[in-house]
PDB file of N, CA and C in Angstrom:
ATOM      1  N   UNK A   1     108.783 102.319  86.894  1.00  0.00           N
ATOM      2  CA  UNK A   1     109.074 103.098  88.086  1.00  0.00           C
ATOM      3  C   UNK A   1     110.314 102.492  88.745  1.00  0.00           C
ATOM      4  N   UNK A   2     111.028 103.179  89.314  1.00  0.00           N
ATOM      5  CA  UNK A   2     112.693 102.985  90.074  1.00  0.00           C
ATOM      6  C   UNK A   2     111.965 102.615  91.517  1.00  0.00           C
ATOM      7  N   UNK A   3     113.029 101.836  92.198  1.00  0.00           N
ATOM      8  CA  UNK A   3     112.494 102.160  93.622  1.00  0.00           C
ATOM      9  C   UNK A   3     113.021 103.570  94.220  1.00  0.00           C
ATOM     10  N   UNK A   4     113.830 103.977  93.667  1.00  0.00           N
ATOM     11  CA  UNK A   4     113.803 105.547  94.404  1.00  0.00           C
ATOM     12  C   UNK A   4     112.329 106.348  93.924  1.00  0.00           C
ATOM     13  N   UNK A   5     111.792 106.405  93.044  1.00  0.00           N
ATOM     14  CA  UNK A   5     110.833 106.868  93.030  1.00  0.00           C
ATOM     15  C   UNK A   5     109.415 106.676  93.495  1.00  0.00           C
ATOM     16  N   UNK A   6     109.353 105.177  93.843  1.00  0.00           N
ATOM     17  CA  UNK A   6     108.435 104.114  94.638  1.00  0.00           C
ATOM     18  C   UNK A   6     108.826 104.848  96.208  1.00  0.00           C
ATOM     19  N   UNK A   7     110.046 104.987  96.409  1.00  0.00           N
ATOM     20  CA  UNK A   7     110.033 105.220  98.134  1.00  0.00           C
ATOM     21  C   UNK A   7     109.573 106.825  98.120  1.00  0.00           C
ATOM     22  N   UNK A   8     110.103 107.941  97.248  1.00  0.00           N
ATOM     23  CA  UNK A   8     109.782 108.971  97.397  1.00  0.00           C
ATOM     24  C   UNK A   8     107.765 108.864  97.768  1.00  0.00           C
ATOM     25  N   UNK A   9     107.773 108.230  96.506  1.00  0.00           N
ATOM     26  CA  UNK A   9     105.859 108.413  96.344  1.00  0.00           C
ATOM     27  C   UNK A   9     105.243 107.569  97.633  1.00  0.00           C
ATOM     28  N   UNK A  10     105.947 106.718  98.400  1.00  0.00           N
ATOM     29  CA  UNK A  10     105.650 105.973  99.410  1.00  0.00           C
ATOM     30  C   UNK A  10     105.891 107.152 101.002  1.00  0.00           C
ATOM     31  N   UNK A  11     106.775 107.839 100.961  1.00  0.00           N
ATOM     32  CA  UNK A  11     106.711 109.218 101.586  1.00  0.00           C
ATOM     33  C   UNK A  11     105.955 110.090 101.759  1.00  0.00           C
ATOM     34  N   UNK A  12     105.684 110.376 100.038  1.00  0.00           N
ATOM     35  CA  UNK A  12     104.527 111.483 100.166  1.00  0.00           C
ATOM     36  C   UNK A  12     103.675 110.984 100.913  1.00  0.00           C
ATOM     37  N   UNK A  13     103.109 110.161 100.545  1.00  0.00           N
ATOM     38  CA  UNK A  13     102.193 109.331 101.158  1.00  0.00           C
ATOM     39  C   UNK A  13     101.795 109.344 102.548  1.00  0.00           C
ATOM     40  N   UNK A  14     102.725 109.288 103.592  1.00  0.00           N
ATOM     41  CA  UNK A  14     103.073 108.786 104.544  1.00  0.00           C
ATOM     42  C   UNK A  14     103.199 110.177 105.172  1.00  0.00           C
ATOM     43  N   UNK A  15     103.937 111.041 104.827  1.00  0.00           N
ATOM     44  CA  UNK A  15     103.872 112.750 105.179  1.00  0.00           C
ATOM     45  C   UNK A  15     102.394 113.111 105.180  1.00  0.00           C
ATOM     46  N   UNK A  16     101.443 112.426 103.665  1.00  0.00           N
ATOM     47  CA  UNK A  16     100.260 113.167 103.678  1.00  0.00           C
ATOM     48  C   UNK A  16      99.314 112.621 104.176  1.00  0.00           C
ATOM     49  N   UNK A  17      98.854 111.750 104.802  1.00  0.00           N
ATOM     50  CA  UNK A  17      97.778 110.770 105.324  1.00  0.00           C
ATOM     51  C   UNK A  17      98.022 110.656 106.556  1.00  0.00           C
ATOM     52  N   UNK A  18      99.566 110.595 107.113  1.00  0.00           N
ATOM     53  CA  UNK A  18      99.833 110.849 108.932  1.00  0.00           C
ATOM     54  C   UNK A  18      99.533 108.758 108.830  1.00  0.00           C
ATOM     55  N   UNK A  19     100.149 107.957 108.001  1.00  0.00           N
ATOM     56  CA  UNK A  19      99.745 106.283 108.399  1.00  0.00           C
ATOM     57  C   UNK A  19     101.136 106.246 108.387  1.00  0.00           C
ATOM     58  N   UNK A  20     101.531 104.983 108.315  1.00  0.00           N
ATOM     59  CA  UNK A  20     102.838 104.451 108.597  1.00  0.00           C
ATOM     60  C   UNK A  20     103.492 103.374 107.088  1.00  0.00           C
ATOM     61  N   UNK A  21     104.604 103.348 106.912  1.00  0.00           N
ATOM     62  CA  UNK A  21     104.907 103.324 105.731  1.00  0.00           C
ATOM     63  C   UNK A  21     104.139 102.075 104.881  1.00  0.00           C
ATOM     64  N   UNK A  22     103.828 100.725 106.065  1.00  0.00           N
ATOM     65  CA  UNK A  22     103.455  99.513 105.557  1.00  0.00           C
ATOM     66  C   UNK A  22     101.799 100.034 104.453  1.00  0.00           C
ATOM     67  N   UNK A  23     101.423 100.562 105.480  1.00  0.00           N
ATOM     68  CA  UNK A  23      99.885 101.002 105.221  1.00  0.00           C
ATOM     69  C   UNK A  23     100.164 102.006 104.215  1.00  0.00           C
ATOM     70  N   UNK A  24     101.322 102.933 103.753  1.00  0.00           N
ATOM     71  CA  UNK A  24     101.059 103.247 102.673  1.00  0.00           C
ATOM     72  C   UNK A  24     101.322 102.820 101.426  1.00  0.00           C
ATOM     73  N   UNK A  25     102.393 102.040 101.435  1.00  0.00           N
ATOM     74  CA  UNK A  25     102.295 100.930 100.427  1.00  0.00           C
ATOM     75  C   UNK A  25     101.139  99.935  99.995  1.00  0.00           C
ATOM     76  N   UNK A  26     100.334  99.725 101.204  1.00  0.00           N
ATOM     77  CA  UNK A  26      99.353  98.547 100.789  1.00  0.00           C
ATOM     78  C   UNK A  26      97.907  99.234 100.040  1.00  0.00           C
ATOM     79  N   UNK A  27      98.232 101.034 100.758  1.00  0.00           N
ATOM     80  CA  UNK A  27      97.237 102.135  99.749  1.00  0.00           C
ATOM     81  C   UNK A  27      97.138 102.370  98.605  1.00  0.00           C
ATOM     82  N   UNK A  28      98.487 102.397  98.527  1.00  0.00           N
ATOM     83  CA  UNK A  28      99.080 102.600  96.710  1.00  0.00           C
ATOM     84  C   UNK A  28      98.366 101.062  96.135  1.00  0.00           C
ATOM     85  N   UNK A  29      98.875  99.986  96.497  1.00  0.00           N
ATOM     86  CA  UNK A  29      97.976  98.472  96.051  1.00  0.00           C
ATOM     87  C   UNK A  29      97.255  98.865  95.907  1.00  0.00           C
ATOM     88  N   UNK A  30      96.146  99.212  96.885  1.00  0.00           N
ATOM     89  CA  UNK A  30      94.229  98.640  96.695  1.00  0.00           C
ATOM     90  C   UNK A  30      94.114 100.244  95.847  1.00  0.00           C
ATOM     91  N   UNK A  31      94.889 101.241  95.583  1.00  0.00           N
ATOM     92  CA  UNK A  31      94.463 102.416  94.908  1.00  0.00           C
ATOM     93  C   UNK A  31      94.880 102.223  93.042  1.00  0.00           C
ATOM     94  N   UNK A  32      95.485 101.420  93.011  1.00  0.00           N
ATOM     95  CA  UNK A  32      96.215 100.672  92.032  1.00  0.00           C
ATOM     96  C   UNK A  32      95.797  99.512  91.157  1.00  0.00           C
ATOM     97  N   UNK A  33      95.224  98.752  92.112  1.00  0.00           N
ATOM     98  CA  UNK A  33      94.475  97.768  91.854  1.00  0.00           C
ATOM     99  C   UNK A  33      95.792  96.206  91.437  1.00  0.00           C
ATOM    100  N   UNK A  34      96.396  96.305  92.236  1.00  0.00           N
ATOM    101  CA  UNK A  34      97.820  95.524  92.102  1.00  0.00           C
ATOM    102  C   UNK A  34      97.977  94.800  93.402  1.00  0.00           C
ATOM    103  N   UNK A  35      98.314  93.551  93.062  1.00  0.00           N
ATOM    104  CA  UNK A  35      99.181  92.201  94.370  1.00  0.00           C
ATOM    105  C   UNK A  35     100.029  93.186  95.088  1.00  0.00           C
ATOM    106  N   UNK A  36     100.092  93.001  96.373  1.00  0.00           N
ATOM    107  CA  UNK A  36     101.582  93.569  97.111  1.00  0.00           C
ATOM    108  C   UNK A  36     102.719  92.919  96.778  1.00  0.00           C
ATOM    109  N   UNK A  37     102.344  92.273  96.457  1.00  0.00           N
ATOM    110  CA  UNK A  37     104.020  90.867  96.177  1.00  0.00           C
ATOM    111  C   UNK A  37     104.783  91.400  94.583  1.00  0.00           C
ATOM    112  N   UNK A  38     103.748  92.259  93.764  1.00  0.00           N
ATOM    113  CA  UNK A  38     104.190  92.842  92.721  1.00  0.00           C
ATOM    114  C   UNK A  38     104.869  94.029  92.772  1.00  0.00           C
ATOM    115  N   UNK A  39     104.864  94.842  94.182  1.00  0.00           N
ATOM    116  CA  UNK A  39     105.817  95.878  94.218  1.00  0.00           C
ATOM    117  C   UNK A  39     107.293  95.328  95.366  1.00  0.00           C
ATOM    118  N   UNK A  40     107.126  94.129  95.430  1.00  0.00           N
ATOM    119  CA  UNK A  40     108.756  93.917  96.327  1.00  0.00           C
ATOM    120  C   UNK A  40     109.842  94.464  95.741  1.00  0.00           C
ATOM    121  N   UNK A  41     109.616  94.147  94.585  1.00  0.00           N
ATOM    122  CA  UNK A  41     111.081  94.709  93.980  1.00  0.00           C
ATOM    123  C   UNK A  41     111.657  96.299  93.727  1.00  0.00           C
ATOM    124  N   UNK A  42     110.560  97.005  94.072  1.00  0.00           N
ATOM    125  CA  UNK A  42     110.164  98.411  94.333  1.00  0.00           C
ATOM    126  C   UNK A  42     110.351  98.725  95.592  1.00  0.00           C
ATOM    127  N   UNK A  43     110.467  97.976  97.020  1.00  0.00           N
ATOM    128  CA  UNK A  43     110.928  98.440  97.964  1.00  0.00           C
ATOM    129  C   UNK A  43     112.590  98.267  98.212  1.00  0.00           C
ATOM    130  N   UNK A  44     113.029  99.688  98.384  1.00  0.00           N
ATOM    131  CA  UNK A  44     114.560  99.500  98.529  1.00  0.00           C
ATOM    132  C   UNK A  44     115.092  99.144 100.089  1.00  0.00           C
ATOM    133  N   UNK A  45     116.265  99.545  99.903  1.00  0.00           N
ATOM    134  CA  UNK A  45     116.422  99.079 101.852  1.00  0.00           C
ATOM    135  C   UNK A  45     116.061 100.152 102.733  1.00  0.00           C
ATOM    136  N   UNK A  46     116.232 101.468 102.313  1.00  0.00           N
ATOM    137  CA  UNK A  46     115.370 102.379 103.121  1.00  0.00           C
ATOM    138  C   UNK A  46     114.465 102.330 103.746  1.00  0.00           C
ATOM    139  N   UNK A  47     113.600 102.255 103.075  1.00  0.00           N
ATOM    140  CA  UNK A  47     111.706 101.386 102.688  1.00  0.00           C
ATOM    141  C   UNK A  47     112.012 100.250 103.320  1.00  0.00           C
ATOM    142  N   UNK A  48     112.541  99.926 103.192  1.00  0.00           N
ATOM    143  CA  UNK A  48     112.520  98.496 104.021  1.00  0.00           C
ATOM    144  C   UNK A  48     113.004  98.550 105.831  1.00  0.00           C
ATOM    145  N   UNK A  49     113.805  99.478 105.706  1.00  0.00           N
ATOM    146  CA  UNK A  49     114.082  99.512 107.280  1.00  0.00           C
ATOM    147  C   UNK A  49     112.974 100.382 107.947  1.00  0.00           C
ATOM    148  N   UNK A  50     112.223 101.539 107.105  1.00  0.00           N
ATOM    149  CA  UNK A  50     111.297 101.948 107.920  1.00  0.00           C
ATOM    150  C   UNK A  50     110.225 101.442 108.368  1.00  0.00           C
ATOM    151  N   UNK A  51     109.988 100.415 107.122  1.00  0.00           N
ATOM    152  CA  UNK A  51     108.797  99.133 107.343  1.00  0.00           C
ATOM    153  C   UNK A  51     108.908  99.013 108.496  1.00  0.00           C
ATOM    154  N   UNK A  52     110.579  98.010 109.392  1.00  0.00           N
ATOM    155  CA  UNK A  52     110.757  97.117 110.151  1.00  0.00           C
ATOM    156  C   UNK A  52     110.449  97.889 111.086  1.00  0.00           C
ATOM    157  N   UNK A  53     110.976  99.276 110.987  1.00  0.00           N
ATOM    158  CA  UNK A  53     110.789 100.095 112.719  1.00  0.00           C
ATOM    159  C   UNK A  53     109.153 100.570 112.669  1.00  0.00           C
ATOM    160  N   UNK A  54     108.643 100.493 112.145  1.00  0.00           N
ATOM    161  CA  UNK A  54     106.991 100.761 111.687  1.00  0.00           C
ATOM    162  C   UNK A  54     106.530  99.812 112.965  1.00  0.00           C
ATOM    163  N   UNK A  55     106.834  98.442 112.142  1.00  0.00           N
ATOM    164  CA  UNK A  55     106.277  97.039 113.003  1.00  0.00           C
ATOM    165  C   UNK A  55     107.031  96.857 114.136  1.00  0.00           C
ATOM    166  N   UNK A  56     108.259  96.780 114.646  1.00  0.00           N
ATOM    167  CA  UNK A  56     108.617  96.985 115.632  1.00  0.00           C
ATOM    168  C   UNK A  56     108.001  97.818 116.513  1.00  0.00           C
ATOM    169  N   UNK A  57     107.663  99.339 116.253  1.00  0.00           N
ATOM    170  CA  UNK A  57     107.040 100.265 117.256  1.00  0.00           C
ATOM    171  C   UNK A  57     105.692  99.782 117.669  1.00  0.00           C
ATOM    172  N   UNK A  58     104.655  99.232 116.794  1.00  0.00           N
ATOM    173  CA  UNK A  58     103.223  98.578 116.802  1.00  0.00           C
ATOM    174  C   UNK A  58     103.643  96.988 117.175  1.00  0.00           C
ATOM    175  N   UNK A  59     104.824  96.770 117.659  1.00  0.00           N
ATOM    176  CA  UNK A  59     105.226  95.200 118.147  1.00  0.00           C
ATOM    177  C   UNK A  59     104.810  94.069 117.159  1.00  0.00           C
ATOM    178  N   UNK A  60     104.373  93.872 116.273  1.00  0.00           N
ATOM    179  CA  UNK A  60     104.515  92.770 115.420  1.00  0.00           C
ATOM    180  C   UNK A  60     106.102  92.321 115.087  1.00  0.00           C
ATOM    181  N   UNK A  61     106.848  93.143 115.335  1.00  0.00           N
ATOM    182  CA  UNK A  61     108.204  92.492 115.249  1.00  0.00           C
ATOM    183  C   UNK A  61     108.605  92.592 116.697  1.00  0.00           C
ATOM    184  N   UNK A  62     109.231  91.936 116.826  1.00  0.00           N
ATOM    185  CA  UNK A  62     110.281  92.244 118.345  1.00  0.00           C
ATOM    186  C   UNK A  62     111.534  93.360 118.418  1.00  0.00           C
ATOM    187  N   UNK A  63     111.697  94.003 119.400  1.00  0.00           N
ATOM    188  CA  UNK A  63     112.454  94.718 119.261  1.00  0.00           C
ATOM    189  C   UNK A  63     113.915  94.828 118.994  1.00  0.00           C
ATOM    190  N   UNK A  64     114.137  95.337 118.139  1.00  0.00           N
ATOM    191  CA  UNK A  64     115.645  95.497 117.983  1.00  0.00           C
ATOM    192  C   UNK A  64     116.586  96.807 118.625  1.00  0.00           C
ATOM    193  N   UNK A  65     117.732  96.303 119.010  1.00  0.00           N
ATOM    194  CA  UNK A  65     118.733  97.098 119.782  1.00  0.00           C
ATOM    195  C   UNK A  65     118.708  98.282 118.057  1.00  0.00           C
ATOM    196  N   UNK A  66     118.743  99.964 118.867  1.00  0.00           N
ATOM    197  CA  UNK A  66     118.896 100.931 118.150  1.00  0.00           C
ATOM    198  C   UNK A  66     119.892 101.933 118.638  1.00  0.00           C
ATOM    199  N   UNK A  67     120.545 102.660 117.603  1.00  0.00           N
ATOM    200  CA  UNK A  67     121.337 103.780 118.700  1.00  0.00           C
ATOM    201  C   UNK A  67     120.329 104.755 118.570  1.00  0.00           C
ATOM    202  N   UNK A  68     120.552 105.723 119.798  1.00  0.00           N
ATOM    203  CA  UNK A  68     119.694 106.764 119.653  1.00  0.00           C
ATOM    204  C   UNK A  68     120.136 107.868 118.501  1.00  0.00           C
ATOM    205  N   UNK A  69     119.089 107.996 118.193  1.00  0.00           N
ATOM    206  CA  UNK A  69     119.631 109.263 116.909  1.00  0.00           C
ATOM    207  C   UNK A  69     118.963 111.023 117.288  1.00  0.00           C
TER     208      UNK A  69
END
């Protein structure tokens, strides 16, 4: 699997369940039966920035300066 195709299927996901991207990645794991540490290389930077604003919005990260979009 590509990570473009890891982020698409990490979308669907995320479109279809109404969770947030971390939690659908860690779905695909326990639905999978796979380590999370085995799909890092499967998250691209996309996936990766939506992670951060995921945890940022639920405050486990601190906030970062954004422009409005």
């Amino acid at each position: 699997m590509t990570p473009k195709q890891f982020a698409l299927l990490i979308e669907g996901r995320v479109s279809e369940k109404k969770i947030t991207h971390m939690d659908a990645i860690l779905d695909y794991c326990q639905e999978k039966e796979i380590d999370p540490s085995e799909v890092k290389q499967l998250i691209n930077r996309n996936l990766k920035e939506k992670v951060k604003v995921n945890a940022e919005d639920l405050n486990f990260l601190p906030k970062t300066a954004r422009l409005p979009v």
